[in-house]
N, C-alpha and C. Protein backbone atom coordinates (compact mmCIF):
# COMPACT_ATOMS: atom_id res chain seq x y z
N UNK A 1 0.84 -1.17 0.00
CA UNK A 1 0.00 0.00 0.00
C UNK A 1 0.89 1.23 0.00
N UNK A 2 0.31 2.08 -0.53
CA UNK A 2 0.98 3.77 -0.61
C UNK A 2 0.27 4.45 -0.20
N UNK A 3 1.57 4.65 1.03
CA UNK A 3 0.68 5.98 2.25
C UNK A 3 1.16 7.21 1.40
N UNK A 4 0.35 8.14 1.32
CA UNK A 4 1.28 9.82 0.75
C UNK A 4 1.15 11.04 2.08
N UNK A 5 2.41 10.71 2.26
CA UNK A 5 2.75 11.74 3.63
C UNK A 5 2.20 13.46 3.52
N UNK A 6 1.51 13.42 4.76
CA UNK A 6 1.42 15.07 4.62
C UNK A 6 2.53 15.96 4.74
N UNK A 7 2.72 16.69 3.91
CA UNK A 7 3.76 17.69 3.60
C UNK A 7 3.44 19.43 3.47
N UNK A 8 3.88 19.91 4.49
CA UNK A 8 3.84 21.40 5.11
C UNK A 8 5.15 22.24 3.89
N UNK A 9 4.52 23.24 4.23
CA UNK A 9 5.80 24.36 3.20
C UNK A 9 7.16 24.29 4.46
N UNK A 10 7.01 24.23 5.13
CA UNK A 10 7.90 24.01 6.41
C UNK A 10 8.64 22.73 6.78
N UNK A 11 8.33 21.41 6.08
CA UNK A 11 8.62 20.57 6.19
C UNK A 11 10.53 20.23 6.14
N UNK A 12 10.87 19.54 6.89
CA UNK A 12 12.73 19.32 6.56
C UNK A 12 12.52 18.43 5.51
N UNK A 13 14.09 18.86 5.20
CA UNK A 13 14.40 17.99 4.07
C UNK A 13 15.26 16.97 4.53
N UNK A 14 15.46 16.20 3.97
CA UNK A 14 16.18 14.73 4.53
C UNK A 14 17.75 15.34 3.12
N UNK A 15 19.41 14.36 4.45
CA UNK A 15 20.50 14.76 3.10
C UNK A 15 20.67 13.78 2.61
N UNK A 16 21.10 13.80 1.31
CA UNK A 16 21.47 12.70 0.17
C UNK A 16 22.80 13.02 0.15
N UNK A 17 23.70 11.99 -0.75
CA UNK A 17 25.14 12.10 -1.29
C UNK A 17 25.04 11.64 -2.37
N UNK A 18 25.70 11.96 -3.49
CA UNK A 18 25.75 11.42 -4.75
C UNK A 18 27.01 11.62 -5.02
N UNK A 19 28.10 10.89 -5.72
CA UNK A 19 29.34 10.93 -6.77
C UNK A 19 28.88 11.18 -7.96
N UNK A 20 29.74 12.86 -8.33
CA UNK A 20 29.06 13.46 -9.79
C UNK A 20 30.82 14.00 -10.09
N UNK A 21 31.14 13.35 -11.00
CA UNK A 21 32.57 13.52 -11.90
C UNK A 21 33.52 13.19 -11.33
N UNK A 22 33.36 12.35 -9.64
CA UNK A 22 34.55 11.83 -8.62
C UNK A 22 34.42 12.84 -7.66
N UNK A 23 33.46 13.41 -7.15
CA UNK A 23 33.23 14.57 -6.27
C UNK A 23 32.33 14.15 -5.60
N UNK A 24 31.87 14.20 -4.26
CA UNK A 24 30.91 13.36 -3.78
C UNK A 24 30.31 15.16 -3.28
N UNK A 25 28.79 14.88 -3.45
CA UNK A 25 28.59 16.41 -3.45
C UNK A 25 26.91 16.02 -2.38
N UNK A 26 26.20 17.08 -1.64
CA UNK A 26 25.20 16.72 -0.77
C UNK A 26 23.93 17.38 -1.06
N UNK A 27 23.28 16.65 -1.06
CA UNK A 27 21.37 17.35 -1.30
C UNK A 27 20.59 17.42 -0.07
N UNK A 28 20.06 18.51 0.21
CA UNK A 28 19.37 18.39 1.69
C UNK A 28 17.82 18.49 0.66
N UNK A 29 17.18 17.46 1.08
CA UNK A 29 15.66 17.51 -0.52
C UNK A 29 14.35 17.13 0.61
N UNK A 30 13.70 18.42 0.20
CA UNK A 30 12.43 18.13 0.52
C UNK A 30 11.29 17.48 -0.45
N UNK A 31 10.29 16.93 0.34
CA UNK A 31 9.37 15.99 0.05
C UNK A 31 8.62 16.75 -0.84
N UNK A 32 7.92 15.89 -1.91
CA UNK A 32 7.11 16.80 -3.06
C UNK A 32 5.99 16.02 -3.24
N UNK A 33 4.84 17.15 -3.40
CA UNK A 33 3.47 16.58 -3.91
C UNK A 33 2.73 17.73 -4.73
N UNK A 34 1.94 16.81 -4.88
CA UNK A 34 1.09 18.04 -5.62
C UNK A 34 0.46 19.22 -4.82
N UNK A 35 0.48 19.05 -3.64
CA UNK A 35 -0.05 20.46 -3.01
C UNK A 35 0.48 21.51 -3.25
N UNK A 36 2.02 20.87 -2.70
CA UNK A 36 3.32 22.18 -2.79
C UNK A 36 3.19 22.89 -4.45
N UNK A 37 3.28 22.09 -5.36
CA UNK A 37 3.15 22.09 -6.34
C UNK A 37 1.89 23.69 -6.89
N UNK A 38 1.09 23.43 -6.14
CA UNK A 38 -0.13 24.08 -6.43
C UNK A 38 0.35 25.20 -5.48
N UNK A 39 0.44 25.18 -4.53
CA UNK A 39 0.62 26.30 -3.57
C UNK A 39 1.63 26.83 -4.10
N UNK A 40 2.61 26.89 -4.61
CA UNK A 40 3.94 27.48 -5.47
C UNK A 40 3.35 28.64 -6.34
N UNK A 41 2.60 27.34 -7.50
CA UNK A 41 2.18 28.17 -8.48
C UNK A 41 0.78 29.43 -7.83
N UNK A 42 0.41 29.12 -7.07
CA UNK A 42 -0.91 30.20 -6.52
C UNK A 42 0.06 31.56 -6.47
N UNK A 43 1.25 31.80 -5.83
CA UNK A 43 2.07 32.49 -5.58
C UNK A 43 2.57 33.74 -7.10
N UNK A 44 2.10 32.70 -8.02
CA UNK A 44 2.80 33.43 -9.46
C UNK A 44 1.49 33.94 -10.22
N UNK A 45 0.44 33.67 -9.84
CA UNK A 45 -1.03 33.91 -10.98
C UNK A 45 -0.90 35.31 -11.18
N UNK A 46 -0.45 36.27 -10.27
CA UNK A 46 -0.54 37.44 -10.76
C UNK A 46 0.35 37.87 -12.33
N UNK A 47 1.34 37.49 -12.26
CA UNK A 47 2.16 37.11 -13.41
C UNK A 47 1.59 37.04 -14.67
N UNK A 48 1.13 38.06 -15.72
CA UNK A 48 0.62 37.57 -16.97
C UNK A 48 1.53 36.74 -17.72
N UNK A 49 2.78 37.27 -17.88
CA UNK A 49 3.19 36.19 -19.19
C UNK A 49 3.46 35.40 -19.14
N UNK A 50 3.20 33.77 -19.72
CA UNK A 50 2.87 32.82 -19.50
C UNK A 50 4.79 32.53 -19.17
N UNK A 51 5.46 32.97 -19.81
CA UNK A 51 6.72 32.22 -20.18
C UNK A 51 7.61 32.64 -18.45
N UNK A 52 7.06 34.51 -18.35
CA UNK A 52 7.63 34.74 -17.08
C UNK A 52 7.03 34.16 -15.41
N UNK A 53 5.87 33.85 -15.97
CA UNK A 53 5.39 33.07 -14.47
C UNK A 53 5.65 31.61 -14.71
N UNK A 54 5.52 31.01 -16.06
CA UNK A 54 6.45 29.38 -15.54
C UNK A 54 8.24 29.58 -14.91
N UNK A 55 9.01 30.74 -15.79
CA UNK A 55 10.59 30.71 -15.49
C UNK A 55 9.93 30.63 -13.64
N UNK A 56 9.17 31.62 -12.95
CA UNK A 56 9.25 31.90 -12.02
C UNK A 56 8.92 30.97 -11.12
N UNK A 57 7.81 30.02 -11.82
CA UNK A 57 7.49 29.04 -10.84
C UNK A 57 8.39 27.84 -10.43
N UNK A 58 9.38 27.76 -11.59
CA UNK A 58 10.31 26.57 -11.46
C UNK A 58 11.15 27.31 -10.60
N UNK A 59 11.56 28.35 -10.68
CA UNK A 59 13.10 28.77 -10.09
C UNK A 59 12.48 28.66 -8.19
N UNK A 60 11.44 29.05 -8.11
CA UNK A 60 10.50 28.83 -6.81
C UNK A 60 10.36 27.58 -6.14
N UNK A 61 9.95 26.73 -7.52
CA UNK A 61 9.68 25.31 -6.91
C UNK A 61 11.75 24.39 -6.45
N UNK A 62 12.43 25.13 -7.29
CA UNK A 62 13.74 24.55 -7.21
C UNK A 62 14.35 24.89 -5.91
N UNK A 63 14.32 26.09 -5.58
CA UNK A 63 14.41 26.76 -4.29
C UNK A 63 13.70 25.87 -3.01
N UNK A 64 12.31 25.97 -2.94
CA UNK A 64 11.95 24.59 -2.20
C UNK A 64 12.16 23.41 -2.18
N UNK A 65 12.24 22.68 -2.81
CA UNK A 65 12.62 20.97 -3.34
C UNK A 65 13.98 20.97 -2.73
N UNK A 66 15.16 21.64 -3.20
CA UNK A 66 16.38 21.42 -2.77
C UNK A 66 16.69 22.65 -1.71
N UNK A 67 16.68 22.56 -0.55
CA UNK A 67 16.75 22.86 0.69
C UNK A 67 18.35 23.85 0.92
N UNK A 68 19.37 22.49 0.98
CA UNK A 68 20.44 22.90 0.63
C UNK A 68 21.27 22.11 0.23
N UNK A 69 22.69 22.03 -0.13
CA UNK A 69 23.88 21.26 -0.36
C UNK A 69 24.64 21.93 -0.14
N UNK A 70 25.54 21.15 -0.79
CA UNK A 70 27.66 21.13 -0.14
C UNK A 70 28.17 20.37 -1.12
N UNK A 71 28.86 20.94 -1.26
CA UNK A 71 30.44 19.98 -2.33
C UNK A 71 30.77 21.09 -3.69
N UNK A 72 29.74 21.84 -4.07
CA UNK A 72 30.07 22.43 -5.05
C UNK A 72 30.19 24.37 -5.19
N UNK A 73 31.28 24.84 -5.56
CA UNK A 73 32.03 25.99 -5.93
C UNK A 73 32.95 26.83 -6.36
N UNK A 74 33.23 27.57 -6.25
CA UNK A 74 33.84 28.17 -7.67
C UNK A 74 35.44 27.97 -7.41
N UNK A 75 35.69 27.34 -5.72
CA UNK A 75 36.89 27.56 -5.41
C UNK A 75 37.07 26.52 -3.55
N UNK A 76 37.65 25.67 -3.75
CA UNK A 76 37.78 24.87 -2.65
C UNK A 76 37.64 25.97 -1.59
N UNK A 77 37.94 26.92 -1.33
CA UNK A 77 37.45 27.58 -0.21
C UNK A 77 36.21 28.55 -0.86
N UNK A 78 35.62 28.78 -1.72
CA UNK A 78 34.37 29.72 -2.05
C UNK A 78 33.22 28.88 -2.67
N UNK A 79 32.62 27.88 -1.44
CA UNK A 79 31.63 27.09 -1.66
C UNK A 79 30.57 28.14 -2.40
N UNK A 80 29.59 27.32 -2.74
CA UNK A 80 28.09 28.33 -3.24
C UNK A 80 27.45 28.46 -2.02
N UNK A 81 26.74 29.67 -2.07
CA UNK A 81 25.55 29.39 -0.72
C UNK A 81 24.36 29.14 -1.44
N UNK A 82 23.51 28.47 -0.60
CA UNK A 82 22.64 27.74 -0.92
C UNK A 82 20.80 28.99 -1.00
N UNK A 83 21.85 30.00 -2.15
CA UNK A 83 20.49 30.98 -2.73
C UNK A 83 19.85 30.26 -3.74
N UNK A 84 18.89 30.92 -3.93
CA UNK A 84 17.95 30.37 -5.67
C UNK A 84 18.37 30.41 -6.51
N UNK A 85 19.45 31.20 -6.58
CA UNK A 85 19.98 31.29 -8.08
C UNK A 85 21.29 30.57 -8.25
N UNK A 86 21.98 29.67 -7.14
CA UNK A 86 23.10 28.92 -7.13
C UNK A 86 22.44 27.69 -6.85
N UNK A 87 20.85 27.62 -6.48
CA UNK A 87 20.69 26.49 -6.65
C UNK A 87 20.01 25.72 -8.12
N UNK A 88 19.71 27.15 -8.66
CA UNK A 88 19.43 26.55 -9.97
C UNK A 88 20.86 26.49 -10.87
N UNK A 89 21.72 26.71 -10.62
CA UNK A 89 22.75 26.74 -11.15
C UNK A 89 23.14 25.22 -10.98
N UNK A 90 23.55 25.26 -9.37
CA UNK A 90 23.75 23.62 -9.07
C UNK A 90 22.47 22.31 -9.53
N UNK A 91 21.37 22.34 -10.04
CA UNK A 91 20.52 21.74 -10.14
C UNK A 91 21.04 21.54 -12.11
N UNK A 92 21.79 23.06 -12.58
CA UNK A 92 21.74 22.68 -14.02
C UNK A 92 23.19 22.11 -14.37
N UNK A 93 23.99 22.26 -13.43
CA UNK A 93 25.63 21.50 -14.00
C UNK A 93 25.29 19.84 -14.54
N UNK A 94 26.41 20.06 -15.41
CA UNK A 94 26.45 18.60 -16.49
C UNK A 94 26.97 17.64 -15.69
N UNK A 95 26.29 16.60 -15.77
CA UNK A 95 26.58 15.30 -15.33
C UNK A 95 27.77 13.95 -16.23
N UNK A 96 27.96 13.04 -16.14
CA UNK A 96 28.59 12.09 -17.11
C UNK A 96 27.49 12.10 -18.44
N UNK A 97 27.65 11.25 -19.11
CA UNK A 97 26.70 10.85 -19.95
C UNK A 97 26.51 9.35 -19.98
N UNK A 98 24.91 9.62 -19.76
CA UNK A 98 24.46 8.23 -19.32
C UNK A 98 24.03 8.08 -18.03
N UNK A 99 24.28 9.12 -17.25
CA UNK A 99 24.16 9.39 -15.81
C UNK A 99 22.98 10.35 -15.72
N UNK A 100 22.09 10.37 -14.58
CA UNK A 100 20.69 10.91 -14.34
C UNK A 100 21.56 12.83 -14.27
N UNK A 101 20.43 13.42 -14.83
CA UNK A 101 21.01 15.12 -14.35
C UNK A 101 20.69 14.91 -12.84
N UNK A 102 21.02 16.05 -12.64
CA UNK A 102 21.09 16.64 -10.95
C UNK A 102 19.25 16.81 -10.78
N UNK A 103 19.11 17.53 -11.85
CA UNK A 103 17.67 17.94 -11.14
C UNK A 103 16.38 16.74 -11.35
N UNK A 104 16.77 15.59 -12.36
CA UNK A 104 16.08 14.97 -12.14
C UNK A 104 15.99 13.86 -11.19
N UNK A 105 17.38 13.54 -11.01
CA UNK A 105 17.80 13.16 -9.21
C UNK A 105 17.10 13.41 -8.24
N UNK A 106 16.95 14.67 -8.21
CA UNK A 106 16.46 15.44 -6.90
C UNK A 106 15.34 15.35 -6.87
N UNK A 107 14.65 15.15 -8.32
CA UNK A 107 13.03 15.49 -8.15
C UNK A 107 12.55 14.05 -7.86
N UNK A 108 13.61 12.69 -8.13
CA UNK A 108 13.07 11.71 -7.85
C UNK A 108 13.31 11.31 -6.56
N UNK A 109 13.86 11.65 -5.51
CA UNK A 109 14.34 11.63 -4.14
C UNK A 109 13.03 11.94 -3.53
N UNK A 110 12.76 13.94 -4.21
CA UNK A 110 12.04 14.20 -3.43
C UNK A 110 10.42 12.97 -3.52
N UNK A 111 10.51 12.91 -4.73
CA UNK A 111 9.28 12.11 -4.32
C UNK A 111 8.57 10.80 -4.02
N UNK A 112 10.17 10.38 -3.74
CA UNK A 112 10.04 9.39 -2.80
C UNK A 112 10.00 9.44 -1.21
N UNK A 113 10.24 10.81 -0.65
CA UNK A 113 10.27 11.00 0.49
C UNK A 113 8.98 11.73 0.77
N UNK A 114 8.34 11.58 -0.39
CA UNK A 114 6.74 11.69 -0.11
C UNK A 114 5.88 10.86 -0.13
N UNK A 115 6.22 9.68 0.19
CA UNK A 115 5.83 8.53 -0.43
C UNK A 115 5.91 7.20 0.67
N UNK A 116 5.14 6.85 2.15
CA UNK A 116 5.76 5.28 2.41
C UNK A 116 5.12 4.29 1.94
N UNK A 117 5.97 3.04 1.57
CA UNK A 117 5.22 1.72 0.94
C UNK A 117 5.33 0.91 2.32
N UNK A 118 4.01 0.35 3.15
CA UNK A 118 3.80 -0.57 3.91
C UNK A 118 2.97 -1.88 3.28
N UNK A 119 3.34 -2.73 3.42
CA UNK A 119 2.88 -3.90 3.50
C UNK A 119 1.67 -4.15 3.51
N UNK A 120 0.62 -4.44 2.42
CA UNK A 120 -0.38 -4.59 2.89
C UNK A 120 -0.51 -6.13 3.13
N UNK A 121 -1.04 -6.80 4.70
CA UNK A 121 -0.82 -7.88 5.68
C UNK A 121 -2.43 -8.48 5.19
N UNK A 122 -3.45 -7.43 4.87
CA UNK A 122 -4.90 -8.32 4.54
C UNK A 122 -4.76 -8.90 3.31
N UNK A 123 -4.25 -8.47 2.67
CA UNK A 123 -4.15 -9.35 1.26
C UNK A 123 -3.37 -10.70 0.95
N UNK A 124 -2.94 -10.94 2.42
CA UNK A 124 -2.03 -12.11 2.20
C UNK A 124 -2.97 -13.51 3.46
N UNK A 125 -4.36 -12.83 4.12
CA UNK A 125 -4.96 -13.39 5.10
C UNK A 125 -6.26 -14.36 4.40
């Protein structure tokens, strides 16, 4: 069975590690559903143009989803901080080839941490 966890705009994010080019780098990723999803976009309706309220809703929704990380910057001592616009940066760096991107990584984390699978015990009675 699939429980789908309630998820607050406030909710923590759980950290991940991934190896991306021999760099082991960290995702702090919050849980995703369609609420957040909706509540994001409620935020942008004022927005007429279609193209400037989607850029806005993703760079919004990216900002939430990925919480924070570590491992990546411009300079072993000048990590990124973990703003919206270094996290869409870090969400768009190139991966190997053949290897998942960053942001679709993240979006599949998050929504598994929205997600528990228990056992359903009557179907086996």
């Amino acid at each position: 069975m699939l429980i789908v966890k309630k998820i607050e705009a406030n909710t923590e994010g759980v950290w991940f590690e991934r190896i991306v080019w021999g760099a082991k780098i960290r995702f702090k990723i919050r849980p995703r559903n369609d609420e957040i999803v909706k509540d994001i976009r409620k935020k942008f309706k004022h927005i007429r143009g279609e193209v400037e309220r989607e850029n806005a809703i993703l760079k919004a929704f990216k900002d939430y989803i990925l919480e924070d990380f570590e491992g990546v910057g411009d300079a072993p001592d000048k990590p990124w901080a973990p703003t919206p616009e270094n996290k869409d940066r870090f969400l768009s760096i190139d991966v190997p080839s053949g290897e998942q991107p960053l942001y679709a990584w993240v979006i599949d984390r998050a929504n598994e941490l929205a997600i528990d699978v228990i056992e359903d015990e009557t179907k086996n009675s």
